[in-house]
Protein backbone atom coordinates (compact mmCIF):
# COMPACT_ATOMS: atom_id res chain seq x y z
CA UNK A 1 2.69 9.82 34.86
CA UNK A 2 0.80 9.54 31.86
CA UNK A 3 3.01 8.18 28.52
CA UNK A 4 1.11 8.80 25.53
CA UNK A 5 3.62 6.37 23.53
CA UNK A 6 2.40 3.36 25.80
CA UNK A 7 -0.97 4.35 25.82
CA UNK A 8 -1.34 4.31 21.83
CA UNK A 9 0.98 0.82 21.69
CA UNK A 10 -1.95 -0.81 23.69
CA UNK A 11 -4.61 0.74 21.67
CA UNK A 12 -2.28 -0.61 18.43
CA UNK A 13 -2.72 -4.11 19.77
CA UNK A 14 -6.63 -3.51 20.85
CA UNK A 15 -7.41 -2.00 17.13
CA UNK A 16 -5.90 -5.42 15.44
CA UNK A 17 -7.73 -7.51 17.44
CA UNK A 18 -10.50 -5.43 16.56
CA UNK A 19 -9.77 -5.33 12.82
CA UNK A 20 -8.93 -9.00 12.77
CA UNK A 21 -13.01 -9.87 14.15
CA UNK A 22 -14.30 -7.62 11.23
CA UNK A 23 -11.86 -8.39 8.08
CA UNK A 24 -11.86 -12.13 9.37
CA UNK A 25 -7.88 -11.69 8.49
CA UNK A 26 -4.87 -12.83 10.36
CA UNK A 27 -3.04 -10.59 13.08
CA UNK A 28 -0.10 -11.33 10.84
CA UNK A 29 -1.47 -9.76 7.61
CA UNK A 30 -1.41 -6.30 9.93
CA UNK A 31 2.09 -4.37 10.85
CA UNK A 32 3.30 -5.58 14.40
CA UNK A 33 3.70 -2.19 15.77
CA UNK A 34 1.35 1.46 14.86
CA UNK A 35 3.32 2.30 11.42
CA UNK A 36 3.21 5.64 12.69
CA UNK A 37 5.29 8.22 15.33
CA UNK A 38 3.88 9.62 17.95
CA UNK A 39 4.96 13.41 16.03
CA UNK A 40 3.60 12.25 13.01
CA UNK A 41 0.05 11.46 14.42
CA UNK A 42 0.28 14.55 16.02
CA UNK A 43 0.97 16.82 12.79
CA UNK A 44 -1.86 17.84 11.50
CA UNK A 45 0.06 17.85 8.26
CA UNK A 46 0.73 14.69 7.95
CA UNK A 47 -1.81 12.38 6.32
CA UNK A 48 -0.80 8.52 5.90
């Protein structure tokens, strides 16, 4: 079965690796986990 949830954790960690190689900043300087829930990303109300 397919879990959304998981699936965007692991893209979390793969977009601070990411974001460390181009800002050249630690992975501590970036929030441990997505900042965001799953409803929130979804609602195309919201806007962080």
């Amino acid at each position: 079965m397919f879990d959304l949830a998981e699936v965007l954790d692991d893209v979390y960690g793969d977009a601070i690796l990411a974001a460390q190689k181009e800002t050249g900043l630690a992975e501590s300087e970036f929030p441990a986990c997505l900042p965001y829930t799953l409803a929130q990303l979804l609602d195309d109300e919201f806007y962080p």
